[in-house]
Protein backbone atom coordinates (compact mmCIF):
# COMPACT_ATOMS: atom_id res chain seq x y z
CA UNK A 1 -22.98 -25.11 -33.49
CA UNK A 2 -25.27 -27.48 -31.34
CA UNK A 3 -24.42 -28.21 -27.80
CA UNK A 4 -24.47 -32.63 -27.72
CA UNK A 5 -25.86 -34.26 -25.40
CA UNK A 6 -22.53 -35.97 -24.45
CA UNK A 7 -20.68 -32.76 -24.52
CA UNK A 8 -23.45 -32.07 -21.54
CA UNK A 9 -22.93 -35.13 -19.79
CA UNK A 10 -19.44 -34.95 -19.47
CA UNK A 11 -19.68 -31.61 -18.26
CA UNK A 12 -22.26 -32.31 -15.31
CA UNK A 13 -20.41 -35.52 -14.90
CA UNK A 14 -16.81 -33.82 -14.13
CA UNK A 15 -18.52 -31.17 -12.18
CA UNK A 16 -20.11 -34.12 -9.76
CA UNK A 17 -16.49 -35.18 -9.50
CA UNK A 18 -15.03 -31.83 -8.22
CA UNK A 19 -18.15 -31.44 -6.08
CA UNK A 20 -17.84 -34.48 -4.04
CA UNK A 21 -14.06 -34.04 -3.17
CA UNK A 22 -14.16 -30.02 -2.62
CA UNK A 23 -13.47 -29.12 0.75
CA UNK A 24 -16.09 -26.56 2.13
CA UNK A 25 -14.77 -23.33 4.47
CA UNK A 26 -18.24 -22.04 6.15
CA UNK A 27 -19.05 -18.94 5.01
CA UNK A 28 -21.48 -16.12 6.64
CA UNK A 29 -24.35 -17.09 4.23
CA UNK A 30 -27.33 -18.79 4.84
CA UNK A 31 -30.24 -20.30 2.25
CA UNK A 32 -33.80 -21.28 2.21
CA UNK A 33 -33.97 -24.92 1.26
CA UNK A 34 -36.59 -24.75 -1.47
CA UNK A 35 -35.27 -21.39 -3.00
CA UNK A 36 -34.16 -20.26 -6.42
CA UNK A 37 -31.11 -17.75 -6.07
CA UNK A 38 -29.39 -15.14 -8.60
CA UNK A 39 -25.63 -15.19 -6.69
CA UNK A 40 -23.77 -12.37 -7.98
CA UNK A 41 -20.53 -10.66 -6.55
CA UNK A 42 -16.50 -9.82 -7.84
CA UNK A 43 -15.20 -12.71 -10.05
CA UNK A 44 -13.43 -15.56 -7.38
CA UNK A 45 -15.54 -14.20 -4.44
CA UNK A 46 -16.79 -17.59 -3.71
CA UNK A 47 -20.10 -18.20 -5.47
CA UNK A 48 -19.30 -21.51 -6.95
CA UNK A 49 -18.04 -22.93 -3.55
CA UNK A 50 -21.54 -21.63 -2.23
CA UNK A 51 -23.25 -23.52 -5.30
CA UNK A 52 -21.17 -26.62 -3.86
CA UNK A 53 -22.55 -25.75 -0.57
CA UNK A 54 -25.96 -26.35 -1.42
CA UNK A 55 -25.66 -29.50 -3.80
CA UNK A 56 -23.92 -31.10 -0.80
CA UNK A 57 -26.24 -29.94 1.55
CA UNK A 58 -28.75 -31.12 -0.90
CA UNK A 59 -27.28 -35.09 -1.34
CA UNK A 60 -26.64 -35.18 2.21
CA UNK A 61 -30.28 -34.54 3.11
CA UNK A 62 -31.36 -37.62 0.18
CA UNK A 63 -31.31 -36.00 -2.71
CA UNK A 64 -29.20 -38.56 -5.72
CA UNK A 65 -26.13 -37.32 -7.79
CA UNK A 66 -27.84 -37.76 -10.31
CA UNK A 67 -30.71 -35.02 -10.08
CA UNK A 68 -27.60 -32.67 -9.74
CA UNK A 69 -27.03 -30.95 -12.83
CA UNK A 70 -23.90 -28.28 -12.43
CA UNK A 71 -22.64 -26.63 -15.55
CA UNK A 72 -20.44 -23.99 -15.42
CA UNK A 73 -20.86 -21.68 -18.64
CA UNK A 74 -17.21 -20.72 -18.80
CA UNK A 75 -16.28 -24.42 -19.50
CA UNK A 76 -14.41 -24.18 -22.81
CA UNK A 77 -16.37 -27.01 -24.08
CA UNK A 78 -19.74 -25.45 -23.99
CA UNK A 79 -18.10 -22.66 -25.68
CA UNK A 80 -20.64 -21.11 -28.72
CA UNK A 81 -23.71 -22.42 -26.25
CA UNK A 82 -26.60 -20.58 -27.53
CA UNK A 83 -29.93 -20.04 -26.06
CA UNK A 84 -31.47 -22.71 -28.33
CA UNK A 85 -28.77 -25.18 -26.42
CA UNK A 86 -30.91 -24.82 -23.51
CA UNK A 87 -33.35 -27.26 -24.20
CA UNK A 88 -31.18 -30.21 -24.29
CA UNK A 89 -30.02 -29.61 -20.73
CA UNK A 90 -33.29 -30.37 -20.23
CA UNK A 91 -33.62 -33.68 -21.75
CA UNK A 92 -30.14 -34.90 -20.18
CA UNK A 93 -31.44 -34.59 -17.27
CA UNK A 94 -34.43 -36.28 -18.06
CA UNK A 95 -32.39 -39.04 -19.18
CA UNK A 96 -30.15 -38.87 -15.99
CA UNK A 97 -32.57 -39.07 -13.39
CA UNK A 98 -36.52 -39.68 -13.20
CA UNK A 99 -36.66 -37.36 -10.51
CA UNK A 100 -36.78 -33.97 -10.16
CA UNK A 101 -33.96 -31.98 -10.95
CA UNK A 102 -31.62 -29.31 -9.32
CA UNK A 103 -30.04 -26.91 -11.87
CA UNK A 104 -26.96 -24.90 -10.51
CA UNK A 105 -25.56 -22.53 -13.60
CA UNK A 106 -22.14 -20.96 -12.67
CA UNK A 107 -21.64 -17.51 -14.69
CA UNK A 108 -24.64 -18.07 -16.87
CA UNK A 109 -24.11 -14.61 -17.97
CA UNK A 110 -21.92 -15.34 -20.84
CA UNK A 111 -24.88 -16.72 -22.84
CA UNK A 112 -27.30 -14.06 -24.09
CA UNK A 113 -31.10 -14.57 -23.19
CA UNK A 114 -30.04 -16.98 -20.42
CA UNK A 115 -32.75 -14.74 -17.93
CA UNK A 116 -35.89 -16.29 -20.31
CA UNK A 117 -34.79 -19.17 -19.91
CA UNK A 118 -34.53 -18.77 -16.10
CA UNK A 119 -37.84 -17.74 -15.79
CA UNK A 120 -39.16 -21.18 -17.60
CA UNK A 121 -37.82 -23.09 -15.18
CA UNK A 122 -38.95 -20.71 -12.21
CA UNK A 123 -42.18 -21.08 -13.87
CA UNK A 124 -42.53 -25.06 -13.65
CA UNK A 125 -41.21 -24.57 -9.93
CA UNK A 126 -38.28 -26.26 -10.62
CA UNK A 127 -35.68 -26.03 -8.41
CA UNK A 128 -32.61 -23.23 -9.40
CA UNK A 129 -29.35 -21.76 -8.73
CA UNK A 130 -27.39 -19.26 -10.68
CA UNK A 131 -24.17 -17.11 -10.09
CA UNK A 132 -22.69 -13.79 -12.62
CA UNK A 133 -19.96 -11.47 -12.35
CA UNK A 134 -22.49 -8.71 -13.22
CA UNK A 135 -24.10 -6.77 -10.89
CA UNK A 136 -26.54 -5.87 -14.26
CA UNK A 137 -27.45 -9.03 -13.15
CA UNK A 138 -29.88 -7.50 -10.19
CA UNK A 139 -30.88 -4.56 -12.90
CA UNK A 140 -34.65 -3.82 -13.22
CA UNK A 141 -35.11 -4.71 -15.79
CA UNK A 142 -33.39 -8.77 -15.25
CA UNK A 143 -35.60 -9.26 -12.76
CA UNK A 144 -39.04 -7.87 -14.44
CA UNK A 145 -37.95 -10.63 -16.78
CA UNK A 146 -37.17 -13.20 -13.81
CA UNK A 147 -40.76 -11.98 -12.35
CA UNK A 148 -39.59 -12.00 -8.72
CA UNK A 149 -39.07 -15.99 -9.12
CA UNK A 150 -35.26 -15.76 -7.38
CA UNK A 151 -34.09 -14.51 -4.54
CA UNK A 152 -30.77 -12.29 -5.16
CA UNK A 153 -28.02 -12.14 -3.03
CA UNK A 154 -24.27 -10.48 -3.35
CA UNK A 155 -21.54 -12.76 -2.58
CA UNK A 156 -18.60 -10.78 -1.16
CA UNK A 157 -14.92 -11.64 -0.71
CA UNK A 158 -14.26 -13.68 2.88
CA UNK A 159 -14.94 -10.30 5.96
CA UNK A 160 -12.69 -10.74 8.29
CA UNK A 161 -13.79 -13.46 10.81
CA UNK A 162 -14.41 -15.62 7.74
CA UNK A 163 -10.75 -14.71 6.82
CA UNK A 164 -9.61 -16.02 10.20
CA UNK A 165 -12.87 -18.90 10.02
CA UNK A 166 -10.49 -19.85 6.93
CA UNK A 167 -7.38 -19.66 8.57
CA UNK A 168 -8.48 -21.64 11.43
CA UNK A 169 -7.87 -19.10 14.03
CA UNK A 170 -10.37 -18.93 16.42
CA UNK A 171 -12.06 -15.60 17.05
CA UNK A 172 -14.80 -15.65 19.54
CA UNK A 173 -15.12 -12.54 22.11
CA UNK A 174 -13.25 -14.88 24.72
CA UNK A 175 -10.68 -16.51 22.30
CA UNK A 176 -9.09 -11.90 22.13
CA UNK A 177 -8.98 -12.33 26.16
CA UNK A 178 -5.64 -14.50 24.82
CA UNK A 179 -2.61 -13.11 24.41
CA UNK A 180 -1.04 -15.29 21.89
CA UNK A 181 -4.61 -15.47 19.85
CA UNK A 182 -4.97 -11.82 19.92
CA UNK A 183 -0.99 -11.59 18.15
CA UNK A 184 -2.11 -14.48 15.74
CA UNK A 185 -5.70 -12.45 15.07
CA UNK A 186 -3.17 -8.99 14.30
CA UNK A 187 -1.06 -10.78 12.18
CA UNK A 188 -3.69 -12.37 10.23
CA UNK A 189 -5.24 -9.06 9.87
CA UNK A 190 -1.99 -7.77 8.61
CA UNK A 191 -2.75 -10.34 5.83
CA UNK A 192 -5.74 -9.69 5.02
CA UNK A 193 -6.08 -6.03 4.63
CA UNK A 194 -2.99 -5.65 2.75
CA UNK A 195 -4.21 -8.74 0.24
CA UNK A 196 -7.61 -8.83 0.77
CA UNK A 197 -10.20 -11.53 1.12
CA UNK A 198 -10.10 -13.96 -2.19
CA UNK A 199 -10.88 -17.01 -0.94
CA UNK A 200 -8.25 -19.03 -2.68
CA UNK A 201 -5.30 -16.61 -2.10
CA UNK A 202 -5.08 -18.71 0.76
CA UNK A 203 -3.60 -21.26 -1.28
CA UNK A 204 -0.60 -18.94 -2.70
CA UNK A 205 2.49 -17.45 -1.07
CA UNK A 206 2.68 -14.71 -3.94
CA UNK A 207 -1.05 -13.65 -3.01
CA UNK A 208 -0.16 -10.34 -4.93
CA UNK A 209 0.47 -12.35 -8.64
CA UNK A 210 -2.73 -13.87 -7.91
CA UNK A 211 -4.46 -11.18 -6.83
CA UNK A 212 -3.29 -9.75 -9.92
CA UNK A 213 -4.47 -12.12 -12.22
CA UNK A 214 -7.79 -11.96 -10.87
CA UNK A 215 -7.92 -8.38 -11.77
CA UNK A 216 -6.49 -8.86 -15.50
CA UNK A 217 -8.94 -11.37 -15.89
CA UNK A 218 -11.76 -8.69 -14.84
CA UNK A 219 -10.37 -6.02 -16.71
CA UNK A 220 -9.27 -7.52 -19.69
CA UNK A 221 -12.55 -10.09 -19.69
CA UNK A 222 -15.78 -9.05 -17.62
CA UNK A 223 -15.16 -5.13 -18.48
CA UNK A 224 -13.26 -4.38 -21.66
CA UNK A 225 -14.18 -7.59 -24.01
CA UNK A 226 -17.87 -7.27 -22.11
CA UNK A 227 -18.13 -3.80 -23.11
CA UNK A 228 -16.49 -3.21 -26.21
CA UNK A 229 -13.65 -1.02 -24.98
CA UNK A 230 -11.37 0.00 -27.40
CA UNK A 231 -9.06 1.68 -25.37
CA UNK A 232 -8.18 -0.40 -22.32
CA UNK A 233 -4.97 2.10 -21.72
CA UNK A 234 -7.62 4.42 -20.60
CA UNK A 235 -9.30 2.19 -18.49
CA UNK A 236 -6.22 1.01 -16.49
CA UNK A 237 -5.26 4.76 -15.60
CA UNK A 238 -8.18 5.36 -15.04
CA UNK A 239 -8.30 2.60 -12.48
CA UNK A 240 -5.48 3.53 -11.08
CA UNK A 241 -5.78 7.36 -10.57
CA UNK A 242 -9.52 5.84 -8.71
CA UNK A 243 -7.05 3.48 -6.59
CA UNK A 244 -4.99 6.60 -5.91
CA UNK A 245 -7.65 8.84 -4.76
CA UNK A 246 -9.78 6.13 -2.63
CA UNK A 247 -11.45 8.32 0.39
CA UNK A 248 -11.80 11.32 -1.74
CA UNK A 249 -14.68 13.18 -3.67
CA UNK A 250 -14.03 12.58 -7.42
CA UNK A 251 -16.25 13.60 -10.11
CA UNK A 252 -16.31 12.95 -13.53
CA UNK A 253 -15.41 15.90 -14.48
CA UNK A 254 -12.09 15.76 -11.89
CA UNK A 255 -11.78 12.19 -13.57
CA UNK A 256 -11.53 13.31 -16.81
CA UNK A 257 -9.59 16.09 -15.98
CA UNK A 258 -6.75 13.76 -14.68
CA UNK A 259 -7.00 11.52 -18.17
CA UNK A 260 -6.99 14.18 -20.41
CA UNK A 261 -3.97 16.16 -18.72
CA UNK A 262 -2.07 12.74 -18.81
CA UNK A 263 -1.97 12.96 -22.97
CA UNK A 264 -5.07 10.77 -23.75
CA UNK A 265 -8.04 11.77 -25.66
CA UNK A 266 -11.51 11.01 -24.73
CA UNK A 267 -14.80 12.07 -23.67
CA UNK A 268 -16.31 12.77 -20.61
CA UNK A 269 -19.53 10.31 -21.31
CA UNK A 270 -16.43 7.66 -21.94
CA UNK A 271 -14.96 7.99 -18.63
CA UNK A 272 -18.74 7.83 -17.05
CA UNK A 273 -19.31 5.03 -19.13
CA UNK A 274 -15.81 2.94 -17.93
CA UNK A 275 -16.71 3.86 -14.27
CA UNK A 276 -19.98 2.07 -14.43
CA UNK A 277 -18.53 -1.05 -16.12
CA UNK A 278 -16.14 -1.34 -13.75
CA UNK A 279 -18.85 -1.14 -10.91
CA UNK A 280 -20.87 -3.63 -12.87
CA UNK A 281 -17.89 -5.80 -12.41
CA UNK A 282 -18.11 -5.36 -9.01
CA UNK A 283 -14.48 -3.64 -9.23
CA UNK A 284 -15.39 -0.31 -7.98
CA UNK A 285 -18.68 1.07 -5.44
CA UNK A 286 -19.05 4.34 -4.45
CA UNK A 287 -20.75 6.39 -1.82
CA UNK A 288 -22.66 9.93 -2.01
CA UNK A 289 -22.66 12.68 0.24
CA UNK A 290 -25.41 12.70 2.67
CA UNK A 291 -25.77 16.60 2.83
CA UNK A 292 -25.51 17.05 -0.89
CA UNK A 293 -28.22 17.80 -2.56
CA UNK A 294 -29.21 15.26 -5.28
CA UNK A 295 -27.01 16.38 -8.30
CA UNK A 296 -23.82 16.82 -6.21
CA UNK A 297 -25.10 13.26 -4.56
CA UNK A 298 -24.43 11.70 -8.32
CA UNK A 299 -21.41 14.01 -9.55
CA UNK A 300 -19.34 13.64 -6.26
CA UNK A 301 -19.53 10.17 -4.70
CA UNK A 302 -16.21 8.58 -2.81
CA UNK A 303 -14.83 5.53 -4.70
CA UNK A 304 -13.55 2.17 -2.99
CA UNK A 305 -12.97 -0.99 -4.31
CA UNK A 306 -14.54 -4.11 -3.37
CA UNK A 307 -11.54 -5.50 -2.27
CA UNK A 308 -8.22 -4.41 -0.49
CA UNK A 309 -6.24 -6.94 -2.76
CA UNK A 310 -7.14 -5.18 -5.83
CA UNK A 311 -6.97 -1.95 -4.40
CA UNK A 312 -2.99 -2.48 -3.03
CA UNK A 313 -2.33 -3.41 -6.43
CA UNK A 314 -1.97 0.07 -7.90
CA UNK A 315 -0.37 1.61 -3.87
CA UNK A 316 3.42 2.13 -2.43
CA UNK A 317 3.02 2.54 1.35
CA UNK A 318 -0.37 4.06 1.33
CA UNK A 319 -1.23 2.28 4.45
CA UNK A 320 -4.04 4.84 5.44
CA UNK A 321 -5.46 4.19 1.82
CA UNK A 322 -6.10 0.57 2.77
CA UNK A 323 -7.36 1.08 5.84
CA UNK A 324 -9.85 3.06 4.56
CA UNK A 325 -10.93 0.88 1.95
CA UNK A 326 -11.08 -1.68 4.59
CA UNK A 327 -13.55 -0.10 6.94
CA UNK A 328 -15.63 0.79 3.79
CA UNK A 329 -15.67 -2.65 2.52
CA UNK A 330 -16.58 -4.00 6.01
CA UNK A 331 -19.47 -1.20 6.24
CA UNK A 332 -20.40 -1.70 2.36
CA UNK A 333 -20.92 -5.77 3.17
CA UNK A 334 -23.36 -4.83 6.77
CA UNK A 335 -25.13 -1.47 5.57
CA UNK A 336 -25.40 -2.25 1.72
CA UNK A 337 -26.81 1.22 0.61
CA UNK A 338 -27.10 2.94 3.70
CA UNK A 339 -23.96 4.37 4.20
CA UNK A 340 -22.69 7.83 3.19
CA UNK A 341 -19.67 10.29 3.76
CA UNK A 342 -20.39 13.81 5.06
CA UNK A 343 -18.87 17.07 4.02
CA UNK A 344 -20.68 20.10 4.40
CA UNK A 345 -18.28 23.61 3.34
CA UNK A 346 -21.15 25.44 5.47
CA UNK A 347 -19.94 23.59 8.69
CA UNK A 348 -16.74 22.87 7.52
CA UNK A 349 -17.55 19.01 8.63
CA UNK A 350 -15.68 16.06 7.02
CA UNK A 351 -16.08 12.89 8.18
CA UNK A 352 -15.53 9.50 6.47
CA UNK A 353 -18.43 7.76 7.04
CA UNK A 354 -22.05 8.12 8.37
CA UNK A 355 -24.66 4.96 8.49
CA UNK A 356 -28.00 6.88 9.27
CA UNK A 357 -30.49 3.65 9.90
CA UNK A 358 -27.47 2.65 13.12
CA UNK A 359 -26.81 7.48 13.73
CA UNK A 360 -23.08 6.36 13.90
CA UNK A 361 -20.32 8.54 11.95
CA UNK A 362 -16.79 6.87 11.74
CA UNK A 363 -13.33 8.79 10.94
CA UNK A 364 -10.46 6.81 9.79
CA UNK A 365 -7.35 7.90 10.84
CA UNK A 366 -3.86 5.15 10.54
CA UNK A 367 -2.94 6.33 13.65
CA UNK A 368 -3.94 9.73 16.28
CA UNK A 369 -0.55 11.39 16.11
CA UNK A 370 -0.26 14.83 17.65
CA UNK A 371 -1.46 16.45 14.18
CA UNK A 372 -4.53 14.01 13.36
CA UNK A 373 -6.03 13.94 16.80
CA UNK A 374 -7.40 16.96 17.16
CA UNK A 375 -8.86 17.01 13.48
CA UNK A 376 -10.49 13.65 13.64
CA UNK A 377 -12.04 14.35 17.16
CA UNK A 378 -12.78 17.95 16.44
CA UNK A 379 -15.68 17.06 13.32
CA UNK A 380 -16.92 14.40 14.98
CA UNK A 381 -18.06 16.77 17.94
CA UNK A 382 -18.84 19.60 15.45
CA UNK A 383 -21.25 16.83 13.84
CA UNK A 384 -22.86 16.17 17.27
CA UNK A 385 -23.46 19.79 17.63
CA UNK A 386 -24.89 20.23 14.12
CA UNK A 387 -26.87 17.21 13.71
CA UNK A 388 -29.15 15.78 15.99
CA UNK A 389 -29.63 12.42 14.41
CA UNK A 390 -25.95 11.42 14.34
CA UNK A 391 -25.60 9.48 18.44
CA UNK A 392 -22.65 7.61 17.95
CA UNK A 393 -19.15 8.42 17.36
CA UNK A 394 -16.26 6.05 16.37
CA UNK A 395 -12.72 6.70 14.97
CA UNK A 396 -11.24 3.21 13.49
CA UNK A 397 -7.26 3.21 13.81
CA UNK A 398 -4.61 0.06 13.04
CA UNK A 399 -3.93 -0.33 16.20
CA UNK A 400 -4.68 2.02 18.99
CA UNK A 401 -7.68 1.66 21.44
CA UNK A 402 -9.39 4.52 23.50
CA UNK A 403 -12.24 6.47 24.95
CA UNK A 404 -12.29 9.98 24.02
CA UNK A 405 -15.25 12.47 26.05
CA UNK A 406 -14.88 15.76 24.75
CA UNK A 407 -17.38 18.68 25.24
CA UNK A 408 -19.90 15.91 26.09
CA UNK A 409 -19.57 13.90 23.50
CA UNK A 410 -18.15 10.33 24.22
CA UNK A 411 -15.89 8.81 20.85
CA UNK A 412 -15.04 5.31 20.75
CA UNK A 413 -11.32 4.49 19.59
CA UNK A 414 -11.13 1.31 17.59
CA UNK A 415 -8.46 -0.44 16.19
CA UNK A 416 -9.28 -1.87 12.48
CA UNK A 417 -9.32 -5.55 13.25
CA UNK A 418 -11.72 -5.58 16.15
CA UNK A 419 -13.64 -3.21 14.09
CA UNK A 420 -13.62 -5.85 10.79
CA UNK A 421 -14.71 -8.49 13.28
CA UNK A 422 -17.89 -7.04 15.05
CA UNK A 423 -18.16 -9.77 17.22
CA UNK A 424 -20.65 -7.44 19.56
CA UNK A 425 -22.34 -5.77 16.27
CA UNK A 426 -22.07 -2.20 18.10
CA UNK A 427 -21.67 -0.80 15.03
C-alpha cells in the first residue's frame, strides 16, 4: 500500500506542532550546523528531543516551518511505508516549501533499504538527520553504503550532571562547597543510580513501571520481533542471569551453562546470537580483558548494561551491583572503547577497570569495610608494581572520601557521585 501525500502532510504537520511547544533540557551534545547525522543510542535515550534541538535551533536562526520535514517512522499511520514511499516525501516537500529542505527521520530503521535512500539525499547535499535503536546502524557495512556522507554519534541516557542539569540542581565545582546543595546533589544521585538516566522518568513517580516498559518494549520489539526469536523465555533469563552477574567474567560457554542447567534447551551459537541482539539494542556492552590474549579477549568480556534503570530491574539489594554498573556506564559514555578490566591468574591482579589512553585503573568497592580495604588497595599497588604504564589509581565508593599512600603509591578515594560528575575531568 502507497504512502499519500496527505497521510505525509499530516504527519510533518503534527510533528511541527509537538516541535514548537516541546520544552528543551540541554544536553552534553553539540552539532555542526551544516551536518548530516546517524543518532543512534537505547530506545527513549533522547534522540528525538536532540532532533527537536536542531529544527529549533534551525527556525530560530531563519530557517521557515515549512522547510522542516519531521517524520517519525514508528507513526502508526505510515505503517507498511516501503522504500518506494520515499519518493513522495520528496515531492511534499517540494510542494511545502520552495526552499531547501531539512529532513529529520526518527527510527528510520523500521523501513528496509532506508540507508540508499540516505545516501541520495547525502548525495544532492541536502541537508539530513536520522536517529535508530540499532547500533547495526554504525555497522561497516551501513556506512560503506552511506559513503562517509553522516557523521555518527551515540546518544546516551542523561550522565549525571545532565541528570541534575534536568533536575535543576545546580552543580558547578563551587555550588558542592554548599552544604544543603551537596545533600540535594546525594539525594539526587540516590535517584539516579538506582533508576537510571531516561530522560522522561522524570516525569513519573513509579520510575520503575516505566523503566520497565521501556525494557518490554526493547525486548519484546527492537530484539525478539527484530530478530526472529522464537523463544523469548530464553532471552529474559538470559537477561537476567547477565543482570545478576554484572562485574564478572562470563563466557558463552558459562552462559549457556546457566540456561541449560535451568531446564531449557538450546544451543550455544543461540545464546551468542541473543547476546549480540541485545547489544545491538543497546541493552547490554561489554568489556575485554586487557591482559588476555585475543581469544580469551572475545570469550570472557564483563557485561553491563547501558543503563542502571534497566539493570535494577532484575536486583534485590545488590547495591554494589549498581554501583558498578554506574561507574562503567559513566566510563563507557567518556572512554567509548578504551576501557578494559584486568585480571591476570599469573599476578593474581583483579581490578575493575583500566582506561589505558588516561594509565588510570579504578576498583569499585560499596564501601572500604575492614574486609574490602585491604583487597581493593592491595591490587591496585600490585598493578603499580607490575605494570609500568598504569600512573593513576582510584577506588570509587557511595560515599566515603580519602587519600590512601601505600608502599609509594598514592590512591584516590572517591565517592560515586563526584565521580559521575567529573566536574575537574581527572579521570
Amino acid at each position: 500500500m502507497t504512502i499519500s501525500n496527505n497521510i505525509l502532510k499530516n504527519v510533518i504537520f503534527d510533528q511541527r506542532e509537538n516541535i514548537r511547544e516541546f520544552n528543551i533540557v540541554p544536553r552534553e551534545y553539540s552539532f555542526e550546523a551544516n551536518g548530516s547525522y546517524v543518532l543512534v543510542g537505547l530506545r527513549r535515550a533522547g534522540k528525538s528531543t536532540l532532533l527537536y534541538k536542531m529544527v529549533q535551533d534551525l527556525v530560530a536562526s531563519g530557517v521557515s516551518w515549512e522547510q522542516i520535514i519531521y517524520i517519525n517512522f514508528e507513526d502508526e499511520r505510515l505503517t507498511g511505508f516501503q522504500t518506494t514511499d520515499f519518493n513522495n516525501i520528496l515531492a511534499v516537500q517540494a510542494e511545502l516549501s520552495n526552499k531547501k529542505g531539512y529532513y529529520f527521520f526518527d527510527e528510520i530503521q523500521n523501513v528496509d533499504g532506508w540507508e540508499k535512500f540516505a545516501r541520495r539525499l547525502a548525495d544532492a547535499k541536502e541537508h539530513v538527520c536520522i536517529t535508530g535503536s540499532n547500533a547495526k546502524m554504525l555497522s561497516k557495512d551501513i556506512e560503506k553504503t552511506l559513503g562517509g556522507r553522516y557523521l555518527s554519534k551515540y546518544i546516551s541516557t542523561y550522565n549525571f550532571r545532565e541528570f541534575l542539569t534536568a533536575n535543576k540542581i545546580n552543580h558547578g565545582k563551587n555550588d558542592l562547597y554548599q552544604t544543603k546543595t551537596m545533600g540535594t546533589v546525594k539525594a539526587c544521585f540516590d535517584q539516579y543510580y538506582i533508576f537510571g538516566g531516561f530522560p522522561e522518568s522524570l516525569l513519573y513517580k513509579e520510575k520503575r513501571e516505566y523503566v520497565s516498559s521501556i525494557y518490554q518494549k526493547i525486548l519484546l520489539g527492537d530484539v525478539v520481533a527484530r530478530n526472529g526469536i522464537r523463544n523469548d523465555d530464553v532471552l529474559r533469563i538470559m537477561m537476567k542471569k547477565i543482570a545478576e552477574t554484572v562485574g564478572q567474567p562470563l563466557s558463552y560457554t558459562k552462559l549457556h551453562d546457566i540456561v541449560t542447567n535451568i531446564g531449557y534447551k538450546i544451543s550455544k551459537d543461540s545464546i551468542i546470537n541473543y547476546v549480540e541482539n541485545a547489544k545491538d539494542a543497546f541493552l547490554l556492552f561489554d568489556i575485554q580483558n586487557y591482559f588476555a590474549k585475543l581469544a580469551d579477549k572475545e570469550s570472557n568480556p564483563k557485561y553491563y548494561y547501558y543503563d542502571n534503570g534497566l539493570v535494577n530491574l532484575f536486583l534485590v539489594d545488590k547495591k554494589s551491583i549498581l554501583l558498578e554498573n554506574v561507574v562503567a556506564v559513566t566510563l563507557k559514555n567518556k572512554y567509548k572503547d578504551d576501557l578494559y578490566y584486568l585480571k591476570s591468574s599469573k599476578t593474581n591482579i583483579d581490578v575493575d577497570f583500566y582506561i589505558p589512553g588516561i594509565k588510570t585503573a579504578v576498583q569499585v568497592a560499596y564501601e572500604l569495610s575492614a574486609t574490602s580495604r585491604d583487597r581493593e588497595i592491595d591490587n591496585l599497588v600490585k598493578l603499580s608494581k607490575n605494570m609500568k604504564d598504569a600512573e593513576r589509581f582510584i577506588i570509587v565508593t557511595y560515599d566515603e572520601e580519602d587519600i590512601i599512600e601505600k608502599d609509594g603509591v598514592k590512591i584516590n578515594v572517591i565517592p560515586a557521585y563526584l565521580f559521575c560528575l567529573d566536574n575537574d575531568n581527572e579521570y
